[in-house]
PDB file of N, CA and C in Angstrom:
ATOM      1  N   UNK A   1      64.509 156.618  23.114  1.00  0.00           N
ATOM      2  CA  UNK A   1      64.864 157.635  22.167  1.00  0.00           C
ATOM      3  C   UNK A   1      63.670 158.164  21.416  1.00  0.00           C
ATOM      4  N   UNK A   2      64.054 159.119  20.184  1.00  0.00           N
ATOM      5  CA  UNK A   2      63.123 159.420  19.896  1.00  0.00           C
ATOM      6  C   UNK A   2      62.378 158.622  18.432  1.00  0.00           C
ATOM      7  N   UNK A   3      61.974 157.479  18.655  1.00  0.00           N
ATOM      8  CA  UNK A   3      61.897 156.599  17.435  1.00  0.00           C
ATOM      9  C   UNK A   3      60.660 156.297  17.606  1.00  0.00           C
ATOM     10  N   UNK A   4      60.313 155.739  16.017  1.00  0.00           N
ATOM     11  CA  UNK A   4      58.270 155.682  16.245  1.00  0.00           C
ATOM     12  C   UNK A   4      58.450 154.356  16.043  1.00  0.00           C
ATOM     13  N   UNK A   5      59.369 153.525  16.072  1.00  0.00           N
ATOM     14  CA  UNK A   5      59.330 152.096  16.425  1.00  0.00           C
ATOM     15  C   UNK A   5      59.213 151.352  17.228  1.00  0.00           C
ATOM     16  N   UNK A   6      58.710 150.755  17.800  1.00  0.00           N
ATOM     17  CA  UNK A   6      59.022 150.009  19.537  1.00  0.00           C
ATOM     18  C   UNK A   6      58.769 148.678  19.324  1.00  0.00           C
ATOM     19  N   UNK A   7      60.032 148.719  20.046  1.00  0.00           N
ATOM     20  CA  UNK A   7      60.269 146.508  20.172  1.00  0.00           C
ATOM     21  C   UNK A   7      59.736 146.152  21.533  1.00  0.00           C
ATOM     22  N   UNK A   8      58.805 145.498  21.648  1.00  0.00           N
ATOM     23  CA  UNK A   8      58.577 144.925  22.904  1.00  0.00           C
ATOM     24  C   UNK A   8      59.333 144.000  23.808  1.00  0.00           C
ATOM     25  N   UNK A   9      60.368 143.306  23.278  1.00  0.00           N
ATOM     26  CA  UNK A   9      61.121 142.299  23.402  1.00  0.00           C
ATOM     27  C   UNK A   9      62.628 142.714  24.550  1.00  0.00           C
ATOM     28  N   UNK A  10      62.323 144.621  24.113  1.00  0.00           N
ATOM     29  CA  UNK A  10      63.203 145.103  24.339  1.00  0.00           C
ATOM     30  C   UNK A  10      62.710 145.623  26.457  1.00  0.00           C
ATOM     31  N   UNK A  11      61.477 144.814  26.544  1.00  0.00           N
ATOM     32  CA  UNK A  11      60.739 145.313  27.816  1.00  0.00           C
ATOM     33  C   UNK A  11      59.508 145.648  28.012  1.00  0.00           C
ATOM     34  N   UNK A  12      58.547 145.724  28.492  1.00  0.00           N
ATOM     35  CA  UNK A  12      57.074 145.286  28.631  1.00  0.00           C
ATOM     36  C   UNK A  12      56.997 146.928  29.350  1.00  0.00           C
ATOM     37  N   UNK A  13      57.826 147.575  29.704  1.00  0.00           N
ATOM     38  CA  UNK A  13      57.624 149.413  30.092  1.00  0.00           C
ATOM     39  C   UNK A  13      58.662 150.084  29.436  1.00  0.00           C
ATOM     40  N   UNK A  14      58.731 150.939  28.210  1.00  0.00           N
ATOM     41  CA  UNK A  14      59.315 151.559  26.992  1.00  0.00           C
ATOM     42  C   UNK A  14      58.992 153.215  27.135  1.00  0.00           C
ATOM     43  N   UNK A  15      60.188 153.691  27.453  1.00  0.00           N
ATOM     44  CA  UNK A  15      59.812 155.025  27.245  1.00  0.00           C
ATOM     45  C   UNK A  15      60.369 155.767  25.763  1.00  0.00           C
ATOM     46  N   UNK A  16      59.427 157.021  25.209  1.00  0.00           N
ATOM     47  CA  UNK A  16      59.912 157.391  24.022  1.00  0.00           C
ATOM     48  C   UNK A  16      59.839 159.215  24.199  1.00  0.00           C
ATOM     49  N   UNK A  17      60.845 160.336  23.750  1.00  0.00           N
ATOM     50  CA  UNK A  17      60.507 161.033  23.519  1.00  0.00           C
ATOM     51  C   UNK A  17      59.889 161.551  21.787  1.00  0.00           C
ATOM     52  N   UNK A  18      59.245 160.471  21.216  1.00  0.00           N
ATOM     53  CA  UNK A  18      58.807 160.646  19.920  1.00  0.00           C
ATOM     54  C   UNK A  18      57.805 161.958  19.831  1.00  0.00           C
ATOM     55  N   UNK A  19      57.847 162.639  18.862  1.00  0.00           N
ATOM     56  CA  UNK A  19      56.832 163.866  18.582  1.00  0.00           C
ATOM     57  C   UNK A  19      55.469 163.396  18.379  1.00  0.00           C
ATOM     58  N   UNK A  20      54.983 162.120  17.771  1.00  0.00           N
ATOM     59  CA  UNK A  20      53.810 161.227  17.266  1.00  0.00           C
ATOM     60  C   UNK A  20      53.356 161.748  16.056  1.00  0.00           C
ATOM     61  N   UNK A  21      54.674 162.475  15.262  1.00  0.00           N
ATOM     62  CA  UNK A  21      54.242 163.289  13.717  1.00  0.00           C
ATOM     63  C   UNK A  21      53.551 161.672  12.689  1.00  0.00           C
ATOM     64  N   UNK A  22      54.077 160.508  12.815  1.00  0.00           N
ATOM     65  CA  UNK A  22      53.375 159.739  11.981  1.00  0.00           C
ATOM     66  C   UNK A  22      53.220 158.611  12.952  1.00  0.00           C
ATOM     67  N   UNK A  23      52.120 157.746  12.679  1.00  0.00           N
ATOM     68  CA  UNK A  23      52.423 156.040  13.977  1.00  0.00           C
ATOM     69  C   UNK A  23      53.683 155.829  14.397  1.00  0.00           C
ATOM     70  N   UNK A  24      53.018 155.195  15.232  1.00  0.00           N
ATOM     71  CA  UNK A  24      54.262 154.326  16.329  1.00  0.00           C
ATOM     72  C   UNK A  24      53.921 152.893  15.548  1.00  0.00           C
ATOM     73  N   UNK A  25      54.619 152.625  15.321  1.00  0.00           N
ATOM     74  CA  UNK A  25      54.772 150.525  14.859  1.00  0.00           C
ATOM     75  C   UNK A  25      55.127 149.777  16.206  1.00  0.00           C
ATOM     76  N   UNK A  26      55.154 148.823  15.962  1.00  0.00           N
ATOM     77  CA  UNK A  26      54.666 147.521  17.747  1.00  0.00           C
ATOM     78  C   UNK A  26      56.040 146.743  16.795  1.00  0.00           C
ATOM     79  N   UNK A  27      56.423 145.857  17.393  1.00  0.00           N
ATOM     80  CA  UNK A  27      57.234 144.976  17.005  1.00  0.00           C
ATOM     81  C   UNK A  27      57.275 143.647  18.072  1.00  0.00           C
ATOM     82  N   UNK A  28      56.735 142.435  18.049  1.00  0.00           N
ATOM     83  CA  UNK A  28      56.671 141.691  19.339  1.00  0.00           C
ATOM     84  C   UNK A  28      55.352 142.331  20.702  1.00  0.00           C
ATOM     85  N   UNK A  29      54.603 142.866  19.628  1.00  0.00           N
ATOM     86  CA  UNK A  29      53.338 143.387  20.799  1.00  0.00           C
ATOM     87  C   UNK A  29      52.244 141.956  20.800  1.00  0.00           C
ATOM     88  N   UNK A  30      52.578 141.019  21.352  1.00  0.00           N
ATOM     89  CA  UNK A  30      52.377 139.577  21.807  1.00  0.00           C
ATOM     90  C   UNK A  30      50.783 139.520  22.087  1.00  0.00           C
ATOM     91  N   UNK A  31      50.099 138.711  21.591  1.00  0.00           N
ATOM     92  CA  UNK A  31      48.222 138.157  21.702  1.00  0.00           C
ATOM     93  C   UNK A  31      48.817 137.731  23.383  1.00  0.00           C
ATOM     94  N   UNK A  32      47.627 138.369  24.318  1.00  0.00           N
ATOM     95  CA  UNK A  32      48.168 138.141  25.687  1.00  0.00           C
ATOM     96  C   UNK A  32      48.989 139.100  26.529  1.00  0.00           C
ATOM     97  N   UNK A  33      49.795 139.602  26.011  1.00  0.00           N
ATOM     98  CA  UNK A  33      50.512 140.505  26.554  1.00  0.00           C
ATOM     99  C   UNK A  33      49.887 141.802  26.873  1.00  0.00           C
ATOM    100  N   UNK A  34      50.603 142.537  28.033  1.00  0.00           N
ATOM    101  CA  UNK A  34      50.416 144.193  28.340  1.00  0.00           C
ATOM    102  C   UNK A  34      51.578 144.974  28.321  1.00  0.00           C
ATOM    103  N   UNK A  35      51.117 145.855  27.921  1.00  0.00           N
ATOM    104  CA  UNK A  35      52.661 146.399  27.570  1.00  0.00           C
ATOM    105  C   UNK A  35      52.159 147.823  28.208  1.00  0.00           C
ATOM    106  N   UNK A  36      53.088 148.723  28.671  1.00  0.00           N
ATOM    107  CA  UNK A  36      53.099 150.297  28.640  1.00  0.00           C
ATOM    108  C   UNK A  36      53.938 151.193  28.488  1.00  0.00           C
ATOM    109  N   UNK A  37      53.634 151.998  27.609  1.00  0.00           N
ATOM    110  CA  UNK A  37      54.350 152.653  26.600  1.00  0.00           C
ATOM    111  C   UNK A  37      54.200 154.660  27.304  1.00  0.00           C
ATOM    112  N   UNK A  38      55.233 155.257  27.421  1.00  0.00           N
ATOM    113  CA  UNK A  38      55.291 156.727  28.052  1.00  0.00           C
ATOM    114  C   UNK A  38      56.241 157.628  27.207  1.00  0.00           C
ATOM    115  N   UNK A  39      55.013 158.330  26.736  1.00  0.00           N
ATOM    116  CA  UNK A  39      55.623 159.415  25.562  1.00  0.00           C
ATOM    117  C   UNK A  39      56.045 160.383  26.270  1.00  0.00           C
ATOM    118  N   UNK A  40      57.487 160.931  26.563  1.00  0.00           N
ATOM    119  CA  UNK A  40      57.815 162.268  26.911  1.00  0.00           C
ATOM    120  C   UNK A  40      57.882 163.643  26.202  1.00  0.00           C
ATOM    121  N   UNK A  41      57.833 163.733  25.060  1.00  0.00           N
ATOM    122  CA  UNK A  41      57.757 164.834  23.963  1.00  0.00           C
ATOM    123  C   UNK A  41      56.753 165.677  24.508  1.00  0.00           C
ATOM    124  N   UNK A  42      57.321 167.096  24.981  1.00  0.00           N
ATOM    125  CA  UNK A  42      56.523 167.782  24.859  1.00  0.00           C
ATOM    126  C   UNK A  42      55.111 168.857  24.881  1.00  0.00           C
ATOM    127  N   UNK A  43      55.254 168.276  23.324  1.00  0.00           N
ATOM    128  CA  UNK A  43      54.236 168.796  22.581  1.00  0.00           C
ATOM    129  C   UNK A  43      52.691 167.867  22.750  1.00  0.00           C
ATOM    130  N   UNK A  44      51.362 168.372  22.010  1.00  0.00           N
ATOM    131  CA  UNK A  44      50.127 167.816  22.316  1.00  0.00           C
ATOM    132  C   UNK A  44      49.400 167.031  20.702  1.00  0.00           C
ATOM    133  N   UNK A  45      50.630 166.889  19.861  1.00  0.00           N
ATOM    134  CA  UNK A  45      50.111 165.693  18.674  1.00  0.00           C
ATOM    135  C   UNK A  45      49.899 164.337  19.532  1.00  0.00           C
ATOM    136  N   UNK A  46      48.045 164.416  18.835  1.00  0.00           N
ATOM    137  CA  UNK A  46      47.851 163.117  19.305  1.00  0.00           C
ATOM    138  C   UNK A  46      48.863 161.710  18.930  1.00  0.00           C
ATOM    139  N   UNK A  47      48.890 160.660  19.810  1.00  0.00           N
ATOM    140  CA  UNK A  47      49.760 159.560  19.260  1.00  0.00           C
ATOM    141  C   UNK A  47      48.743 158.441  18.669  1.00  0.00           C
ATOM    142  N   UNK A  48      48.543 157.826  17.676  1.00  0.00           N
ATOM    143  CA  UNK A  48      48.273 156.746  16.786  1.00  0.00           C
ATOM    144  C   UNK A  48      49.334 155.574  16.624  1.00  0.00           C
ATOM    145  N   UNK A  49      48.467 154.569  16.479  1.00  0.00           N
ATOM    146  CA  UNK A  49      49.570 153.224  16.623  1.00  0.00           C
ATOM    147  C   UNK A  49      49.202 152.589  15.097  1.00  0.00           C
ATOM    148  N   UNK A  50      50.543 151.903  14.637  1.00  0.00           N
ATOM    149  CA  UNK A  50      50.143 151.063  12.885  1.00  0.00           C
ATOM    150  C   UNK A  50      49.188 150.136  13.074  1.00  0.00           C
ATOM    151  N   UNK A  51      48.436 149.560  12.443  1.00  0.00           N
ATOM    152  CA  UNK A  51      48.018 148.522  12.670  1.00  0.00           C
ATOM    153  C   UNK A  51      48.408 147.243  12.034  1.00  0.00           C
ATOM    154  N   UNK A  52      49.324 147.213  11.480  1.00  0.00           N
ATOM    155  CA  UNK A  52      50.327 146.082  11.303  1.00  0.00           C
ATOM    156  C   UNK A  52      51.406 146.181  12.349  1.00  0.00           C
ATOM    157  N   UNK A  53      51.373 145.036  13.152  1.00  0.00           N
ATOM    158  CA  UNK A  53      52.375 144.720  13.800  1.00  0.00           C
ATOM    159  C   UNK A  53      53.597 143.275  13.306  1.00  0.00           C
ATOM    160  N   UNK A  54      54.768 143.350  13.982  1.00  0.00           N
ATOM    161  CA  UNK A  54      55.923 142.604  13.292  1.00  0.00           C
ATOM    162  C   UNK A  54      56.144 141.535  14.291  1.00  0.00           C
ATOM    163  N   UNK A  55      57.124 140.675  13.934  1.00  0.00           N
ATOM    164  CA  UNK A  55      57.679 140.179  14.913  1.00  0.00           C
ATOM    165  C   UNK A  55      56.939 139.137  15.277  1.00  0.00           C
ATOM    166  N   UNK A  56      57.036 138.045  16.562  1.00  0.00           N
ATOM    167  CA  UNK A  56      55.917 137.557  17.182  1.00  0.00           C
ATOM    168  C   UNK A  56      54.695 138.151  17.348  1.00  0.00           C
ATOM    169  N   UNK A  57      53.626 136.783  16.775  1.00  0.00           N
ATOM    170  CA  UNK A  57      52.607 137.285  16.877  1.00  0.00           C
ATOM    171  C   UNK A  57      52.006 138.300  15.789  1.00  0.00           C
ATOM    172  N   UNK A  58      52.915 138.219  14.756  1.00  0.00           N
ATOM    173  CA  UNK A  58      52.729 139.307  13.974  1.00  0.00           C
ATOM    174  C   UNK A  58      51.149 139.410  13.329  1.00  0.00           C
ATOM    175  N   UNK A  59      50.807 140.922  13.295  1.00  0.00           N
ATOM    176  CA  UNK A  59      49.487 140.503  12.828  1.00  0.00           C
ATOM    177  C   UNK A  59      48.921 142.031  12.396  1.00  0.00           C
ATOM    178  N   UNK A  60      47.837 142.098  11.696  1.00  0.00           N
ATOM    179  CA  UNK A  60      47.034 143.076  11.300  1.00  0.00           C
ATOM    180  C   UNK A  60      45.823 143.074  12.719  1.00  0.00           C
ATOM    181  N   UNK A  61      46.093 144.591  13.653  1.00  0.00           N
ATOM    182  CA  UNK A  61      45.489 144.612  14.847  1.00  0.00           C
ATOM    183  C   UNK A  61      44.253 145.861  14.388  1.00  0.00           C
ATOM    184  N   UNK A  62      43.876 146.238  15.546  1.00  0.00           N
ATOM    185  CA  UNK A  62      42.599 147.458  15.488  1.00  0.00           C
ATOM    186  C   UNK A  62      42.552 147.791  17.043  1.00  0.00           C
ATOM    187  N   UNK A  63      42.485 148.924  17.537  1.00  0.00           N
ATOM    188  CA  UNK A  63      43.078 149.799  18.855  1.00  0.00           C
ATOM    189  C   UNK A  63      41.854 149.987  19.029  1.00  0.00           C
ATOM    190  N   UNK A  64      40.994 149.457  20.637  1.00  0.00           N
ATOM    191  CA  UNK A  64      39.821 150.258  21.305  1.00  0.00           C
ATOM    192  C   UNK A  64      40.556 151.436  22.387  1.00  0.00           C
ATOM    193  N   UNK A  65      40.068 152.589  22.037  1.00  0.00           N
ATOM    194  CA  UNK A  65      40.997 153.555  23.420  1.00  0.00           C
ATOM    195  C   UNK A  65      39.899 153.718  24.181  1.00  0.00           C
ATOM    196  N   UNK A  66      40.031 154.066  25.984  1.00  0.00           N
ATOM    197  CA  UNK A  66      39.475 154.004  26.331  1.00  0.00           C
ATOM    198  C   UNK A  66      40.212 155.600  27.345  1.00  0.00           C
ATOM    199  N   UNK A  67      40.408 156.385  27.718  1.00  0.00           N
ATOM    200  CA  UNK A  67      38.771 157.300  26.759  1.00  0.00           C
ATOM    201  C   UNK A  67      39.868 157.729  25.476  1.00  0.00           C
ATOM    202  N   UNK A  68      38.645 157.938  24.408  1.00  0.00           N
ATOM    203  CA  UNK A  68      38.674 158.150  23.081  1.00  0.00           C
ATOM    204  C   UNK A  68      40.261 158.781  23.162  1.00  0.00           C
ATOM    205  N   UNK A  69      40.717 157.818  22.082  1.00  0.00           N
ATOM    206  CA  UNK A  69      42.339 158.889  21.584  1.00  0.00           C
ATOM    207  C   UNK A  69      41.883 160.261  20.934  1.00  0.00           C
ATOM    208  N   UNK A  70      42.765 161.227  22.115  1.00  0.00           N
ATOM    209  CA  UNK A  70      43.115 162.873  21.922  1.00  0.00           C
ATOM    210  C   UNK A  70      44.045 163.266  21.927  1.00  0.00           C
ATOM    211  N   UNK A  71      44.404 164.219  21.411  1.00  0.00           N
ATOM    212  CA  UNK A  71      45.343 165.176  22.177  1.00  0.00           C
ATOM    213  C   UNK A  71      46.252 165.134  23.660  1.00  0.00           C
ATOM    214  N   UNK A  72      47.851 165.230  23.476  1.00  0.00           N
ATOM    215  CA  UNK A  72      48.399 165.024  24.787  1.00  0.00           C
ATOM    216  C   UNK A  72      48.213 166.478  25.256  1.00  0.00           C
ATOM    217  N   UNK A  73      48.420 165.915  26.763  1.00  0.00           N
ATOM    218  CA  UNK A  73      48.589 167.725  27.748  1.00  0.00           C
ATOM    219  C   UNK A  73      50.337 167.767  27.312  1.00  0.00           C
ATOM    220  N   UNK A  74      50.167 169.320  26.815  1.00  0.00           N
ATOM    221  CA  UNK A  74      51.847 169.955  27.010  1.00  0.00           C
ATOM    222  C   UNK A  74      52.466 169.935  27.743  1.00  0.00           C
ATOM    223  N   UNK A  75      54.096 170.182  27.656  1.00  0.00           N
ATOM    224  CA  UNK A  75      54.938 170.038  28.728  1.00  0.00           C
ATOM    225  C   UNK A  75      54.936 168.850  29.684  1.00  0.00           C
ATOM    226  N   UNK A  76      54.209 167.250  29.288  1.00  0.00           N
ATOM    227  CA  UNK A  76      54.103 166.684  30.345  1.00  0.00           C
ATOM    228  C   UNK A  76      54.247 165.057  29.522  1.00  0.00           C
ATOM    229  N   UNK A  77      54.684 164.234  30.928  1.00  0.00           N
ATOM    230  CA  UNK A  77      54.114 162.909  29.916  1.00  0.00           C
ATOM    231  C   UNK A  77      52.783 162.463  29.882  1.00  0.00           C
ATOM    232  N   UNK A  78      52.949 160.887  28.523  1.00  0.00           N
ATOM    233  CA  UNK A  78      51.456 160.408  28.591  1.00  0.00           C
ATOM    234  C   UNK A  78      51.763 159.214  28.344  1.00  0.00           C
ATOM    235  N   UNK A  79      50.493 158.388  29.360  1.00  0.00           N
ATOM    236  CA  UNK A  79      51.017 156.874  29.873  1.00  0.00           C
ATOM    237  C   UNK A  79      49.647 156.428  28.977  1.00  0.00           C
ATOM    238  N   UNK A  80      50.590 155.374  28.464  1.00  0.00           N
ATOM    239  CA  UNK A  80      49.489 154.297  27.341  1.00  0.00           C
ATOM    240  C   UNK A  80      49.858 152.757  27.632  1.00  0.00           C
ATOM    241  N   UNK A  81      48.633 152.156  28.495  1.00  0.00           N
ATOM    242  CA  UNK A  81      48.460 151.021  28.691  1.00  0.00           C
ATOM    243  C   UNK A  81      47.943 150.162  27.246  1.00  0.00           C
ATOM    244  N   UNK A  82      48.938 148.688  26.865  1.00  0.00           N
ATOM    245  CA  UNK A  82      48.608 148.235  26.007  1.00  0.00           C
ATOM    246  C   UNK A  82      47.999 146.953  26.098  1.00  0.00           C
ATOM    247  N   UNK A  83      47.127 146.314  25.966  1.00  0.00           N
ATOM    248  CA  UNK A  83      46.429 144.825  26.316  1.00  0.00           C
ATOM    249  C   UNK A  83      46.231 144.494  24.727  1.00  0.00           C
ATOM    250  N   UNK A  84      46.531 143.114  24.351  1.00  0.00           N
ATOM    251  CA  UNK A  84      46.632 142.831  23.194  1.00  0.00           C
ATOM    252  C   UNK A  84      45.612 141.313  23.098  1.00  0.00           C
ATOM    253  N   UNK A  85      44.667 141.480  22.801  1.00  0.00           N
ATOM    254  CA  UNK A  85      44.056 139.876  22.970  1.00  0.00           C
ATOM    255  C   UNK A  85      43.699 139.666  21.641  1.00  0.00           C
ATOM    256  N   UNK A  86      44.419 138.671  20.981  1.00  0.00           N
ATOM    257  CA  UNK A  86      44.043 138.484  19.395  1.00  0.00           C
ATOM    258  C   UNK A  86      44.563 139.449  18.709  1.00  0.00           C
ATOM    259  N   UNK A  87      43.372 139.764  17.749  1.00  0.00           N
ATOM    260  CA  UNK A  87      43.531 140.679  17.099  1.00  0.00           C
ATOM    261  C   UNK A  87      43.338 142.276  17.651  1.00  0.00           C
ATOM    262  N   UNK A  88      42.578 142.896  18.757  1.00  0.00           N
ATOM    263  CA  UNK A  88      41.921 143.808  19.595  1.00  0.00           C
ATOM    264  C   UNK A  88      43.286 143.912  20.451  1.00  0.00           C
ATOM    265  N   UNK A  89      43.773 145.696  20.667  1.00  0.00           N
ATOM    266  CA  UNK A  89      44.776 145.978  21.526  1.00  0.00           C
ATOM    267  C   UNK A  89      43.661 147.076  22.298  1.00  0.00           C
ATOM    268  N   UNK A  90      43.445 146.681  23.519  1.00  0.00           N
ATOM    269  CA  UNK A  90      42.906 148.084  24.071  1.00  0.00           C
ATOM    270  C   UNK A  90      43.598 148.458  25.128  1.00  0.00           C
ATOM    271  N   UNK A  91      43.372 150.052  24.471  1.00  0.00           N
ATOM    272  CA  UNK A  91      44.550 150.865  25.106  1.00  0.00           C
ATOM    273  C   UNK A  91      44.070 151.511  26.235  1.00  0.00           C
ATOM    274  N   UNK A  92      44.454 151.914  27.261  1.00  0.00           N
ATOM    275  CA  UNK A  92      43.825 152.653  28.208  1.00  0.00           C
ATOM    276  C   UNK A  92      45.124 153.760  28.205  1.00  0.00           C
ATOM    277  N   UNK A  93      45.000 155.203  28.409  1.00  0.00           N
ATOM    278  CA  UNK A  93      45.895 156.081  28.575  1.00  0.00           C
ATOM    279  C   UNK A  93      45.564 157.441  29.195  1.00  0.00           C
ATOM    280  N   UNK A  94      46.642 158.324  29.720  1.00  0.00           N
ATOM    281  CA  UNK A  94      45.860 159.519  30.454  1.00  0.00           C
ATOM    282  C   UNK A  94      46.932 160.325  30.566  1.00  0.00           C
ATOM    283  N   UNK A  95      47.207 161.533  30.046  1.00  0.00           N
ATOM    284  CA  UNK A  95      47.775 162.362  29.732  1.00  0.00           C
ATOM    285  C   UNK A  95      48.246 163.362  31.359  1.00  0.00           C
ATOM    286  N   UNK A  96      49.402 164.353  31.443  1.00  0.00           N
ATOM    287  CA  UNK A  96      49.353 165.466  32.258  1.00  0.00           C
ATOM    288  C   UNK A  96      50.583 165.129  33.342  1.00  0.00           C
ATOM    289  N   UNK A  97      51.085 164.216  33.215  1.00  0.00           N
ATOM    290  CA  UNK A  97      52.082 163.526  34.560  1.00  0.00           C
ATOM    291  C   UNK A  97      53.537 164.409  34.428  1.00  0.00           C
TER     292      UNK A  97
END
């Protein structure tokens, strides 16, 4: 749906049509885990993640993107790989699908 919340618990591949008007929050985004996350909205607001996460594992994180978080391509989805080790989630993602 279109919610800037995501439970991981709820599945390790989560799709959202969220706009990315404010963060997405993690809930159960697990030290160890990969998760991937596919924004359908749209529009080209970049997406940003909280850096407090809930749940298991809960913790104050910090996002390396790899390449640099931008802007989505319009009309299309965008796939965001999540790797969570510790405190460090690096994201890998790529827009246009």
């Amino acid at each position: 749906g279109g919610t800037s919340s995501i439970d991981w618990n709820n599945g390790n591949a989560i799709m959202t049509d969220y706009n990315c008007a404010s963060n997405i929050s993690f809930a159960n985004l697990r030290d160890g885990g990969t998760y991937t996350l596919v924004v359908t909205d749209t529009g080209t607001t970049q997406c940003s993640f909280s850096t407090t996460t809930t749940g298991s594992d809960a913790a104050t994180v910090s996002y390396r993107f790899k390449p640099a978080n931008s802007s989505r391509t319009s009309s299309s989805y965008t796939v965001y790989t999540l790797m969570r080790i510790g405190t460090v989630v690096l994201v890998s993602w790529t827009s246009g699908y």
